[in-house]
Structure formats: structure tokens, C-alpha cells
PDB file of N, CA and C in Angstrom:
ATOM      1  N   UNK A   1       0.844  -1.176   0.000  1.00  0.00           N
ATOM      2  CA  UNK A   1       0.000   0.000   0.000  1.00  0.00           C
ATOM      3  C   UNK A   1       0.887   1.236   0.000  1.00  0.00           C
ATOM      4  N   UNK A   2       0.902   1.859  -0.827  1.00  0.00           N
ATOM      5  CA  UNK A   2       1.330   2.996  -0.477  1.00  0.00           C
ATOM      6  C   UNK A   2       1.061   4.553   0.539  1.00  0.00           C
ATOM      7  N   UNK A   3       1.566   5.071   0.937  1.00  0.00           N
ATOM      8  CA  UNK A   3       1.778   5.818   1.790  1.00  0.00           C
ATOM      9  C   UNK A   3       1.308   7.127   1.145  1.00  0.00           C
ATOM     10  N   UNK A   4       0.479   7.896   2.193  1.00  0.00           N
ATOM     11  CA  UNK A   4      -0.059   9.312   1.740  1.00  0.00           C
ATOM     12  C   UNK A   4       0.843   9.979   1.900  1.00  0.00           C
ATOM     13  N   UNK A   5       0.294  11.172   1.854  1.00  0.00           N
ATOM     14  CA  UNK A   5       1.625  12.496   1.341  1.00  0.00           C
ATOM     15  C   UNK A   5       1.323  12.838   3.377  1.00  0.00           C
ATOM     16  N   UNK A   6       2.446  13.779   3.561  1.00  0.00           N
ATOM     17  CA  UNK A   6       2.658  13.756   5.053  1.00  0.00           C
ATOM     18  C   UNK A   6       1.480  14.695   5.366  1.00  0.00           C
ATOM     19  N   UNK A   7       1.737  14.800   7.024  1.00  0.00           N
ATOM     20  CA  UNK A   7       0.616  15.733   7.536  1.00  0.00           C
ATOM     21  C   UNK A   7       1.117  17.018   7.502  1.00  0.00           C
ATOM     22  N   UNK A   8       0.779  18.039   6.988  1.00  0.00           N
ATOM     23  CA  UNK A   8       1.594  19.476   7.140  1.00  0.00           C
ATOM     24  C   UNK A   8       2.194  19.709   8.305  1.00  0.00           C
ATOM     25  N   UNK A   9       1.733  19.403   9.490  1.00  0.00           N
ATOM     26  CA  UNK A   9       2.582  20.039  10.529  1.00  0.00           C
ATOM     27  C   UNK A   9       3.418  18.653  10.830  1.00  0.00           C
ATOM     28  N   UNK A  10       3.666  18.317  10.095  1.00  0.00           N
ATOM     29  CA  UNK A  10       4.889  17.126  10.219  1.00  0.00           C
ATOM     30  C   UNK A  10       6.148  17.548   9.426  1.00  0.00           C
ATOM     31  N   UNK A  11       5.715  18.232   8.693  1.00  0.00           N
ATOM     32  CA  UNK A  11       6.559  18.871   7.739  1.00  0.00           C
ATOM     33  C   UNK A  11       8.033  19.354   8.427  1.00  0.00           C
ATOM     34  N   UNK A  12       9.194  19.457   8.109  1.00  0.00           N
ATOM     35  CA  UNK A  12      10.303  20.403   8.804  1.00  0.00           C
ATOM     36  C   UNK A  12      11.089  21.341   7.624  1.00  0.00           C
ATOM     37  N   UNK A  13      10.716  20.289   7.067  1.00  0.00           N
ATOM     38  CA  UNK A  13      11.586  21.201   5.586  1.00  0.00           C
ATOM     39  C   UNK A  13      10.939  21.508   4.423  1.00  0.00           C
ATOM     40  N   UNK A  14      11.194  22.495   3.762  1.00  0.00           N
ATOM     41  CA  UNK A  14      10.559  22.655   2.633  1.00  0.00           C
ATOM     42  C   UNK A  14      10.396  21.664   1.589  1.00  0.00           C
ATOM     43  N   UNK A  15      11.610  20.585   1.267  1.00  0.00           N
ATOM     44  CA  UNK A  15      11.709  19.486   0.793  1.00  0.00           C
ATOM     45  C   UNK A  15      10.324  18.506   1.331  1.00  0.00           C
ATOM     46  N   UNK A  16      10.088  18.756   2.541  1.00  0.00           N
ATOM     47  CA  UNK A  16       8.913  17.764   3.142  1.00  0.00           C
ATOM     48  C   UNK A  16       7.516  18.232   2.545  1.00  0.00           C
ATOM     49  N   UNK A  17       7.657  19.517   2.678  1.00  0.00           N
ATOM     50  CA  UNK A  17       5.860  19.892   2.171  1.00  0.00           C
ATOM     51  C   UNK A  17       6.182  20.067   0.423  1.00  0.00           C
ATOM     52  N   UNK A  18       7.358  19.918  -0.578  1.00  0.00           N
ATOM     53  CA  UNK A  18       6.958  19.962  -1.915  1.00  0.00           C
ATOM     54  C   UNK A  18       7.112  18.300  -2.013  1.00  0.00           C
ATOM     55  N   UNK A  19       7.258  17.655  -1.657  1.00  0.00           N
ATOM     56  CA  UNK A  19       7.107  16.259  -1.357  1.00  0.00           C
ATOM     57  C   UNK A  19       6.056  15.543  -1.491  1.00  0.00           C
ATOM     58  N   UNK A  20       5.734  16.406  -0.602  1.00  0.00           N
ATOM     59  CA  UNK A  20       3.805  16.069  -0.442  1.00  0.00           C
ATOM     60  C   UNK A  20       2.918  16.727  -1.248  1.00  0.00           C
ATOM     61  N   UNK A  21       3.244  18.062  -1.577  1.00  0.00           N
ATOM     62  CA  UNK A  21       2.834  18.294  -2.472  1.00  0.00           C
ATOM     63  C   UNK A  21       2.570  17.759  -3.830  1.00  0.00           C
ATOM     64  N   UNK A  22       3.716  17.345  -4.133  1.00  0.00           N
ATOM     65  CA  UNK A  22       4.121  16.138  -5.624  1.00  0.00           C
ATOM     66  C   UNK A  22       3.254  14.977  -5.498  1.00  0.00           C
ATOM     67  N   UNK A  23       2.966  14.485  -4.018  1.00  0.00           N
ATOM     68  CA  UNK A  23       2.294  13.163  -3.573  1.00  0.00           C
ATOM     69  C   UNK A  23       0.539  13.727  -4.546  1.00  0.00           C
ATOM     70  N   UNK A  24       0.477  14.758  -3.507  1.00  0.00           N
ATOM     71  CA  UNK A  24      -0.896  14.989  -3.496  1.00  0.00           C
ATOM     72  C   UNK A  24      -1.394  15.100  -4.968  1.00  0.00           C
ATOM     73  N   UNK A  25      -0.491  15.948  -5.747  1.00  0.00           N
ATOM     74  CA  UNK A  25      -0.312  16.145  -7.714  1.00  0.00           C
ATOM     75  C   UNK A  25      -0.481  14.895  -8.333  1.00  0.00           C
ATOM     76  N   UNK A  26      -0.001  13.904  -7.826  1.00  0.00           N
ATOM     77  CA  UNK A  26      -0.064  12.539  -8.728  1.00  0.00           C
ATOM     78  C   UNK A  26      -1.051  12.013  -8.235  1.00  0.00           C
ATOM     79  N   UNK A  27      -1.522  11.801  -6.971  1.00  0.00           N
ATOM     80  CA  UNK A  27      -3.047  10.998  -6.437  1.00  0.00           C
ATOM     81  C   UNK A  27      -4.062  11.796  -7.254  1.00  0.00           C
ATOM     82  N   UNK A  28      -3.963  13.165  -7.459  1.00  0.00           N
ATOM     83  CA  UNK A  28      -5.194  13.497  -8.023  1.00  0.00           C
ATOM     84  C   UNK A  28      -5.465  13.547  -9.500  1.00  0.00           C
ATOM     85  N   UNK A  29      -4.382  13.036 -10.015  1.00  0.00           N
ATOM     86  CA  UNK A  29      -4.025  12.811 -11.752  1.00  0.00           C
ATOM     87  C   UNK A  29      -4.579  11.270 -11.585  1.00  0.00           C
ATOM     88  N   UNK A  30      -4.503  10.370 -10.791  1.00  0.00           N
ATOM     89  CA  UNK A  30      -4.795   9.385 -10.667  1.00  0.00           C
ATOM     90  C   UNK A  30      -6.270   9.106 -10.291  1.00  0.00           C
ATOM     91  N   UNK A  31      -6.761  10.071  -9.737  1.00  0.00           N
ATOM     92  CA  UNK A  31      -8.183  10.150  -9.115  1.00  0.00           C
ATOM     93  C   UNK A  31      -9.069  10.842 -10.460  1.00  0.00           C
ATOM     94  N   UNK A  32      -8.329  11.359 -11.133  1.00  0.00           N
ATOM     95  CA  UNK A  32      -8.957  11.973 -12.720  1.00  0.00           C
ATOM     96  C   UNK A  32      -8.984  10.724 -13.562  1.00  0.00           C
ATOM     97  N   UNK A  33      -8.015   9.684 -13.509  1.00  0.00           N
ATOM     98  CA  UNK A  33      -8.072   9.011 -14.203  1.00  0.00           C
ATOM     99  C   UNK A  33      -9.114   7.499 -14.048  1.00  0.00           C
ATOM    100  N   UNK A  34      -9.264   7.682 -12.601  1.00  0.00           N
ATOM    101  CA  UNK A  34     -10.734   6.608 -12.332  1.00  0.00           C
ATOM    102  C   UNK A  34     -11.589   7.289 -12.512  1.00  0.00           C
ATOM    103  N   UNK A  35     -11.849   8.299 -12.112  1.00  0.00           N
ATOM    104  CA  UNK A  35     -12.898   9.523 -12.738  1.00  0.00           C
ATOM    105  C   UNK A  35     -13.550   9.257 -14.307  1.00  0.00           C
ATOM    106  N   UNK A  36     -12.884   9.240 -14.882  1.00  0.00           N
ATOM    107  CA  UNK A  36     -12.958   9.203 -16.475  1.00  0.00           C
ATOM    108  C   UNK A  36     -13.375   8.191 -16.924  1.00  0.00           C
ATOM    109  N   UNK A  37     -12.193   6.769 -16.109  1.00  0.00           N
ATOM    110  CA  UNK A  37     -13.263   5.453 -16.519  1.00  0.00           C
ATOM    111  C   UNK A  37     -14.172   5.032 -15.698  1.00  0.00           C
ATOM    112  N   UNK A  38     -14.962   5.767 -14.930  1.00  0.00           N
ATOM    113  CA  UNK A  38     -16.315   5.805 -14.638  1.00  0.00           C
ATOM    114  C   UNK A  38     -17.720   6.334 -15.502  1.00  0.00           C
ATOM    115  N   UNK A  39     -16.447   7.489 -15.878  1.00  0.00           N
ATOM    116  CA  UNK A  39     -17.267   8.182 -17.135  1.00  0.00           C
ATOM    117  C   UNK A  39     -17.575   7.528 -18.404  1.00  0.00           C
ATOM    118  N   UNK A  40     -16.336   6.701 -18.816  1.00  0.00           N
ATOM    119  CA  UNK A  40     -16.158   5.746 -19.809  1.00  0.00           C
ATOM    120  C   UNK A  40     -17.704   4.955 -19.580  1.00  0.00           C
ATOM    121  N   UNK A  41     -17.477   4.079 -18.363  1.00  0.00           N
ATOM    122  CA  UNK A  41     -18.186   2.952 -17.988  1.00  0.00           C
ATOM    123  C   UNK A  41     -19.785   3.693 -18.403  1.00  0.00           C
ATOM    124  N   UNK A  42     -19.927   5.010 -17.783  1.00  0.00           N
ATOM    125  CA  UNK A  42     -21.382   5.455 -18.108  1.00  0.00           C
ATOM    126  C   UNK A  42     -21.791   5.654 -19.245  1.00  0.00           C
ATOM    127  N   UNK A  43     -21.143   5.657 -19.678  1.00  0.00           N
ATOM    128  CA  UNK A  43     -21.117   5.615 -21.140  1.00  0.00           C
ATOM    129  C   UNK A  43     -21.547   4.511 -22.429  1.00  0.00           C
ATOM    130  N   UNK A  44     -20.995   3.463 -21.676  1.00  0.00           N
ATOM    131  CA  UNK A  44     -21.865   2.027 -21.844  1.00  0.00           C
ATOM    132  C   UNK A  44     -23.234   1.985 -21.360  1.00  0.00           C
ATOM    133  N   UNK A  45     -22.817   2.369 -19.757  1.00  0.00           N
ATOM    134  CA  UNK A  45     -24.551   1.791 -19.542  1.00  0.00           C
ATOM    135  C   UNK A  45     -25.460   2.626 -19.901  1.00  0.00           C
ATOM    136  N   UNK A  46     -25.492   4.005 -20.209  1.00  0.00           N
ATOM    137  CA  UNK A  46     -26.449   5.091 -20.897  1.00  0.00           C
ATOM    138  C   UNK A  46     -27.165   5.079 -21.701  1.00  0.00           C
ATOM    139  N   UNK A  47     -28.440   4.314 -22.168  1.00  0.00           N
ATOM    140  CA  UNK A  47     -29.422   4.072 -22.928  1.00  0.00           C
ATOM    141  C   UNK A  47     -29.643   4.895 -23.427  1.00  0.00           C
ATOM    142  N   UNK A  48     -29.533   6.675 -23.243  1.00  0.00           N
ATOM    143  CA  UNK A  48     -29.528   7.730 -23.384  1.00  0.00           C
ATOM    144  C   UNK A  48     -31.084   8.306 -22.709  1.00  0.00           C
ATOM    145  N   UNK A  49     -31.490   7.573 -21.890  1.00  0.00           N
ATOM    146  CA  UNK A  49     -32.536   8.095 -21.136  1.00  0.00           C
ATOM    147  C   UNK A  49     -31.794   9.254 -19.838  1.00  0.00           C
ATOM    148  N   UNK A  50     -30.452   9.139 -19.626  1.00  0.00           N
ATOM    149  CA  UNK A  50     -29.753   9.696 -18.698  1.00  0.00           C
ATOM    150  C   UNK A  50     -29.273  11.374 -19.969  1.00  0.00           C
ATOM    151  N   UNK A  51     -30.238  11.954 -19.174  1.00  0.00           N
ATOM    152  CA  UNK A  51     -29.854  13.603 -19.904  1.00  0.00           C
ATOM    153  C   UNK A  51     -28.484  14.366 -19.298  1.00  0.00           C
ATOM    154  N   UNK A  52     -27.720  13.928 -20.370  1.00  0.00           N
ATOM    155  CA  UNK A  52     -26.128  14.590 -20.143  1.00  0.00           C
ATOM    156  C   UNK A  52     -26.233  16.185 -19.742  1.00  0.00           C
ATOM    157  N   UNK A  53     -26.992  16.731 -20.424  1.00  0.00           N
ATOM    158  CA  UNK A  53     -26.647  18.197 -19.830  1.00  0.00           C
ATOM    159  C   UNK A  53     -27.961  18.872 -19.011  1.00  0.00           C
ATOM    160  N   UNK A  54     -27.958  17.892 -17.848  1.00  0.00           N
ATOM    161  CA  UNK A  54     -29.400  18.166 -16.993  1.00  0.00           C
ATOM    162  C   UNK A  54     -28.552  19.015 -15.454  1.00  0.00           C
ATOM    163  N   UNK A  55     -29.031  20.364 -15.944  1.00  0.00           N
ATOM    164  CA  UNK A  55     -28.936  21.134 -14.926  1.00  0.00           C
ATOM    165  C   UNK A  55     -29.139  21.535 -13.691  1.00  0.00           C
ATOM    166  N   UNK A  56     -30.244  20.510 -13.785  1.00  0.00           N
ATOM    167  CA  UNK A  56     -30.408  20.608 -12.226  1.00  0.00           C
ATOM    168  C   UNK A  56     -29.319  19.792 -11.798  1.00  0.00           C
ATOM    169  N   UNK A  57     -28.424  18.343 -11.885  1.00  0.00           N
ATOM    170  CA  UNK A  57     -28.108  17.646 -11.101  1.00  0.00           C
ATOM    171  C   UNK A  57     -26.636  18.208 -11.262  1.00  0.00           C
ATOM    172  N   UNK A  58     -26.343  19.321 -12.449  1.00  0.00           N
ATOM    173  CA  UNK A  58     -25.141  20.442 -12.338  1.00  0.00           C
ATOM    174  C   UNK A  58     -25.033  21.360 -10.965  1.00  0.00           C
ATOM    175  N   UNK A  59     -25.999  21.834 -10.814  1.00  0.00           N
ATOM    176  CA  UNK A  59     -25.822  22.777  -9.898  1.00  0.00           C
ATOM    177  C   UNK A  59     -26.514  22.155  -8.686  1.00  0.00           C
ATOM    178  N   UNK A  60     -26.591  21.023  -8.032  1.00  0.00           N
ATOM    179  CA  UNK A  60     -26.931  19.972  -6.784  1.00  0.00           C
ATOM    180  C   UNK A  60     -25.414  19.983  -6.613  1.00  0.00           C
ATOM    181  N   UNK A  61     -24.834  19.203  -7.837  1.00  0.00           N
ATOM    182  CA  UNK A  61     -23.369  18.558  -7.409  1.00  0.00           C
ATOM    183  C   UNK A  61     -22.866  20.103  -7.329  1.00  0.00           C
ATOM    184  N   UNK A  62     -22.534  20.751  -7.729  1.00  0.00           N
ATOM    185  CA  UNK A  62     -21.710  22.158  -7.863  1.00  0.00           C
ATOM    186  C   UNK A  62     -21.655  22.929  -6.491  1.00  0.00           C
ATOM    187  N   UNK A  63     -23.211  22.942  -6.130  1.00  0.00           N
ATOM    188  CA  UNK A  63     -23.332  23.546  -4.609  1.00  0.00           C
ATOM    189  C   UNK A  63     -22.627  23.044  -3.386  1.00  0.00           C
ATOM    190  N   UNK A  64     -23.082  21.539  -3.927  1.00  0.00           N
ATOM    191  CA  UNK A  64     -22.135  20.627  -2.600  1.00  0.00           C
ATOM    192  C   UNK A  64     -21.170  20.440  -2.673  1.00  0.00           C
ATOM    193  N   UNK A  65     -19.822  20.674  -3.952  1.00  0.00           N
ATOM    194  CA  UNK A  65     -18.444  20.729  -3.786  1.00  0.00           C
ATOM    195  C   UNK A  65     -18.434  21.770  -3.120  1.00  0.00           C
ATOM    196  N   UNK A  66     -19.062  22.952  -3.617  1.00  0.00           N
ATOM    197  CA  UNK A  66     -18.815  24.382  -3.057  1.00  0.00           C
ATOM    198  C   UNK A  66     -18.774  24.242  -1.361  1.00  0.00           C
ATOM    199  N   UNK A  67     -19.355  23.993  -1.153  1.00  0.00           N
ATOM    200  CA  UNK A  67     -19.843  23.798   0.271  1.00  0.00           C
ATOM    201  C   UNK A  67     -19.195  23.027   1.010  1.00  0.00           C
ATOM    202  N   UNK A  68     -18.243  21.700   0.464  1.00  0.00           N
ATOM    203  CA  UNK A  68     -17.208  20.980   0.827  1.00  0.00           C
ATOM    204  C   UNK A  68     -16.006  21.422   0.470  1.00  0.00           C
ATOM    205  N   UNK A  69     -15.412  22.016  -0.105  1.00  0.00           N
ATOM    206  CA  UNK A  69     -14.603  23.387  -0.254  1.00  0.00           C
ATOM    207  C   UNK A  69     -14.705  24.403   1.060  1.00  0.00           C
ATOM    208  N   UNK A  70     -15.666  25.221   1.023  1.00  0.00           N
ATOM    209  CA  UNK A  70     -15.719  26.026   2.220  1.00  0.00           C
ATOM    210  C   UNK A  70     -15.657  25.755   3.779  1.00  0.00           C
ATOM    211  N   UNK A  71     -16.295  24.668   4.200  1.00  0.00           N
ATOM    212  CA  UNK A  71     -15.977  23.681   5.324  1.00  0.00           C
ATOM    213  C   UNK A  71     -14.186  23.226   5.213  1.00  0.00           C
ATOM    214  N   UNK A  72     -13.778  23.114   4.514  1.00  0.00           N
ATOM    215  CA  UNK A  72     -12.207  22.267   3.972  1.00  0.00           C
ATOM    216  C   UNK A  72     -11.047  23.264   4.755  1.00  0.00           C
ATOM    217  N   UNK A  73     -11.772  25.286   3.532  1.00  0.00           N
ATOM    218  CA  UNK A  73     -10.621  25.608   3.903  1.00  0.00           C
ATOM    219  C   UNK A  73     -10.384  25.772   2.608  1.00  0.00           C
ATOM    220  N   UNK A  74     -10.422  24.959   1.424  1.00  0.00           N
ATOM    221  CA  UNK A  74      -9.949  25.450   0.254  1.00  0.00           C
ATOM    222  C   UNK A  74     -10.802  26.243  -0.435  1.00  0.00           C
ATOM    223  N   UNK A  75     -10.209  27.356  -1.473  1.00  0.00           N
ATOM    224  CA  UNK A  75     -10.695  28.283  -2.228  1.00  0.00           C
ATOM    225  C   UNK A  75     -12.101  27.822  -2.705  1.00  0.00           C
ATOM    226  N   UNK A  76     -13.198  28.012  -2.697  1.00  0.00           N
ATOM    227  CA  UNK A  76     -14.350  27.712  -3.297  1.00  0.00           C
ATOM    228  C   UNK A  76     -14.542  28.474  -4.316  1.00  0.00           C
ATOM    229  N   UNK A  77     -13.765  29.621  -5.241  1.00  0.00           N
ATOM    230  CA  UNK A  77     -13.876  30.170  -6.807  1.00  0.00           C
ATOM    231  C   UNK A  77     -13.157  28.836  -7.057  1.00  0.00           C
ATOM    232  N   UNK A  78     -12.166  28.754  -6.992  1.00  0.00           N
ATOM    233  CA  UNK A  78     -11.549  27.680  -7.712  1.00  0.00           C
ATOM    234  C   UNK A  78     -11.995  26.078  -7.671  1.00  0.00           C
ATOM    235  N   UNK A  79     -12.168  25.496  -6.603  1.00  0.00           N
ATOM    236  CA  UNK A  79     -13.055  24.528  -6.706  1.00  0.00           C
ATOM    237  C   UNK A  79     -14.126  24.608  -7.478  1.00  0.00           C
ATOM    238  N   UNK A  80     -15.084  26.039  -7.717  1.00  0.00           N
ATOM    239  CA  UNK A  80     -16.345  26.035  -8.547  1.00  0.00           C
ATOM    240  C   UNK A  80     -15.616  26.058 -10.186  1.00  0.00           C
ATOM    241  N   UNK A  81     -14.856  26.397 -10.035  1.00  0.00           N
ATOM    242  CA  UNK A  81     -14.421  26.998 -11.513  1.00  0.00           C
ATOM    243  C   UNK A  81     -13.731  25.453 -12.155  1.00  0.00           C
ATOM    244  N   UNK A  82     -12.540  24.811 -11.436  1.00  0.00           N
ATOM    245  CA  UNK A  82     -12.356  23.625 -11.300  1.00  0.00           C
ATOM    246  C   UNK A  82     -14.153  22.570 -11.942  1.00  0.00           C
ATOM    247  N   UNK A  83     -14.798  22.178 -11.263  1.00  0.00           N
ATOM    248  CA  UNK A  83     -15.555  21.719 -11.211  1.00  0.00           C
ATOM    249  C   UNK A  83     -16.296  21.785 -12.531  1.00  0.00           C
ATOM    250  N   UNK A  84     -16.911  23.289 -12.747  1.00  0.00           N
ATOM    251  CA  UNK A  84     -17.659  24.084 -13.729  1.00  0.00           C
ATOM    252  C   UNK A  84     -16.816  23.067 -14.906  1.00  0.00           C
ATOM    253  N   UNK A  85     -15.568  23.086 -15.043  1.00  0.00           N
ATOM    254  CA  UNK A  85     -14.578  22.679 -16.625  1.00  0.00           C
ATOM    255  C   UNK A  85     -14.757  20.987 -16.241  1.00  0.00           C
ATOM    256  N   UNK A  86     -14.622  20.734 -15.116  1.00  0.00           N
ATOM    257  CA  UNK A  86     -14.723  18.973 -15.143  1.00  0.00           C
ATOM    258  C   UNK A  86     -15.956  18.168 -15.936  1.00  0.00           C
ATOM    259  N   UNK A  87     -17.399  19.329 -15.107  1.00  0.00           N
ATOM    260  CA  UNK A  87     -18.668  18.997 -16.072  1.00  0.00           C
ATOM    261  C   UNK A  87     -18.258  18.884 -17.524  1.00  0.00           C
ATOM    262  N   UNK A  88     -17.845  19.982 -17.864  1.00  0.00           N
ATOM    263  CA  UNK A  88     -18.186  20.338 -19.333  1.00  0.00           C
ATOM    264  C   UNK A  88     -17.136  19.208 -19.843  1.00  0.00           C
ATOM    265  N   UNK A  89     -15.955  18.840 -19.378  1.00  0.00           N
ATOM    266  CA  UNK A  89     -14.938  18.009 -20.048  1.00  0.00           C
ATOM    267  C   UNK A  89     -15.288  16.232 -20.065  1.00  0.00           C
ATOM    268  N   UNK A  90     -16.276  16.114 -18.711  1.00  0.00           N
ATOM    269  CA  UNK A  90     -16.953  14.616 -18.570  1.00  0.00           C
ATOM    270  C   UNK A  90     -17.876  14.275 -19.663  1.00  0.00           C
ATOM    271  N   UNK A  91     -19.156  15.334 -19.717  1.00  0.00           N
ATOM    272  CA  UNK A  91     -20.243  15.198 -20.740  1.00  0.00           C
ATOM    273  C   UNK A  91     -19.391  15.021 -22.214  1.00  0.00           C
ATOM    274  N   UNK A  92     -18.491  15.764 -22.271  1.00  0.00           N
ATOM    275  CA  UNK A  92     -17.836  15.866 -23.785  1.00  0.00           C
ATOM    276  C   UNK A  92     -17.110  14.286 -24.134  1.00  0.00           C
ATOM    277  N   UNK A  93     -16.636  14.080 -22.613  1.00  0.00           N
ATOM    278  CA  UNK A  93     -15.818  12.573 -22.728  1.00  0.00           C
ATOM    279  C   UNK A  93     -17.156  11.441 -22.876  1.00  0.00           C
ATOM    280  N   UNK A  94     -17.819  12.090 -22.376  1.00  0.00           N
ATOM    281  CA  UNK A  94     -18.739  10.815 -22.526  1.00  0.00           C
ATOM    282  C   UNK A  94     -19.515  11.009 -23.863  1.00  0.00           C
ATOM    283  N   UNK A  95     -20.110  11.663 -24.308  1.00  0.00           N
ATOM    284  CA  UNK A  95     -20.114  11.770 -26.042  1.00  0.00           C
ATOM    285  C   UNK A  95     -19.446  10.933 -26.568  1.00  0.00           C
ATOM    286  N   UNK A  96     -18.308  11.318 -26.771  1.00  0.00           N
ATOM    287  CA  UNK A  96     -17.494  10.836 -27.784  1.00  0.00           C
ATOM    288  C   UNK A  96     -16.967   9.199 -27.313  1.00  0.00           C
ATOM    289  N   UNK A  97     -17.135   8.643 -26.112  1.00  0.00           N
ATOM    290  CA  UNK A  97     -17.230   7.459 -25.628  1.00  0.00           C
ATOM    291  C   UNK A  97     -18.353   6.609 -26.403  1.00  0.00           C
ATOM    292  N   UNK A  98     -19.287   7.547 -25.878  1.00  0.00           N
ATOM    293  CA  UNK A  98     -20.802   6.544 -26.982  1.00  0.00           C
ATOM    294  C   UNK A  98     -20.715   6.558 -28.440  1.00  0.00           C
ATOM    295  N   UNK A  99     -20.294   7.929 -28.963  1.00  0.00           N
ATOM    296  CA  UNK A  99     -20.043   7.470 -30.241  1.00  0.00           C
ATOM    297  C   UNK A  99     -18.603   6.493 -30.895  1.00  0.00           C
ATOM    298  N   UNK A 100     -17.842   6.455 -30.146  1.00  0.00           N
ATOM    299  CA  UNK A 100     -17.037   5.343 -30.535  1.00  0.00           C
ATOM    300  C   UNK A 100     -17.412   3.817 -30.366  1.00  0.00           C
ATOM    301  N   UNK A 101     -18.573   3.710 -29.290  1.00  0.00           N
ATOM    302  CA  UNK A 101     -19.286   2.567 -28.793  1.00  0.00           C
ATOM    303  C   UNK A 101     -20.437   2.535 -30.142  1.00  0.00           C
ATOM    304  N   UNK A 102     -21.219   3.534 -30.654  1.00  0.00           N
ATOM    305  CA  UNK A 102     -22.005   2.931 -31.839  1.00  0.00           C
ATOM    306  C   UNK A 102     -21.207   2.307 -32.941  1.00  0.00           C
ATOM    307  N   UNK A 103     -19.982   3.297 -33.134  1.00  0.00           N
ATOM    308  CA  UNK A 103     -19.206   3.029 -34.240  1.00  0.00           C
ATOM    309  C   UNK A 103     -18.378   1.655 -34.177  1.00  0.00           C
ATOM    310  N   UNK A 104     -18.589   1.264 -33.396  1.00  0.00           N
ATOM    311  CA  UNK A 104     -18.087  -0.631 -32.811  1.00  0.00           C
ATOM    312  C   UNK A 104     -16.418  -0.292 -32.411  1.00  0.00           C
ATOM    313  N   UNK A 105     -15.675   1.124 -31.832  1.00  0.00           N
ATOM    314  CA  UNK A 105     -14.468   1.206 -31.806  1.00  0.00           C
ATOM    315  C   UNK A 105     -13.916   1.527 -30.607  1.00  0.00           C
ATOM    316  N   UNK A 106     -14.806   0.697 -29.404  1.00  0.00           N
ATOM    317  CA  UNK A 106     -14.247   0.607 -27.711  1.00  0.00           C
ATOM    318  C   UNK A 106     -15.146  -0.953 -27.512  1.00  0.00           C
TER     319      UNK A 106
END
């Protein structure tokens, strides 16, 4: 199992918190990348009764990062703004997922 990035106040050296920093950079490149093949996966199961650009369940999820952001401590423009581009980059991934799935090429 690998080991998380340290606790900040464990930190002594600057070497320790860009360390962790680097930790934290690659878990979340990695957490984009199960992300995506979830997205992939929905993509299969989507009969297309599931409305990709349904706004209400945009701004449900959007409020509650926001809001888990602000409780956190981290920036909530950027988490929203973050977020705002993830929507738009998932729906787009998942498009082009289904149409490679009609076209028989996944």
C-alpha cells in the first residue's frame, strides 16, 4: 500500500511539504483518471434516457463541492471553476465514448 503524502505540521523542511505536495499532484491525476473510466463505464450503460446536460443535477453537485470546499478551507472560486470545466470536459468525454461505442471502436 502505499503511503499518503505527510501531515503538514509534520513537515520540517521545505523538501517535506513539496514532497507532499508532488504526492498529493499525482493521487489526483490518478483520481482523474478513475474519474474518467467511470465516465467511460457510463457511457456504456447510458441508454440515453440519462440527460447529459441536466442542470439541475449540475448545480446539486456544484453547490455541494462548493460547500465541501468552504468547510475544507480550500478556495471555493476555484473549486467552482475547477468543477464548472470537469462537467463540461466529462459530458464531452462521454459523447465521444458513446459514439465510438455505436461506431463498434471501444
Amino acid at each position: 500500500m502505499s503511503e499518503g503524502p505527510p501531515n503538514p505540521d509534520d513537515c520540517v523542511t521545505l523538501d517535506d511539504v513539496f514532497g507532499g505536495i508532488d504526492l498529493v499532484d499525482r493521487q489526483l491525476i490518478d483520481l482523474l483518471s478513475r474519474r474518467f473510466a467511470l465516465v467511460r463505464a457510463a457511457a456504456k450503460l447510458n441508454d440515453g434516457r440519462f440527460n447529459l446536460d441536466d442542470e439541475d443535477r449540475r448545480r446539486a453537485v456544484l453547490s455541494a463541492i462548493r460547500r465541501r470546499a468552504f468547510e475544507q478551507g480550500v478556495p471555493v472560486g476555484l473549486v467552482g471553476d475547477f468543477w464548472d470545466r470537469l462537467f463540461d470536459a466529462s459530458v464531452a468525454f462521454e459523447r465521444q465514448a458513446r459514439e465510438r461505442l455505436r461506431a463498434g471502436n471501444e
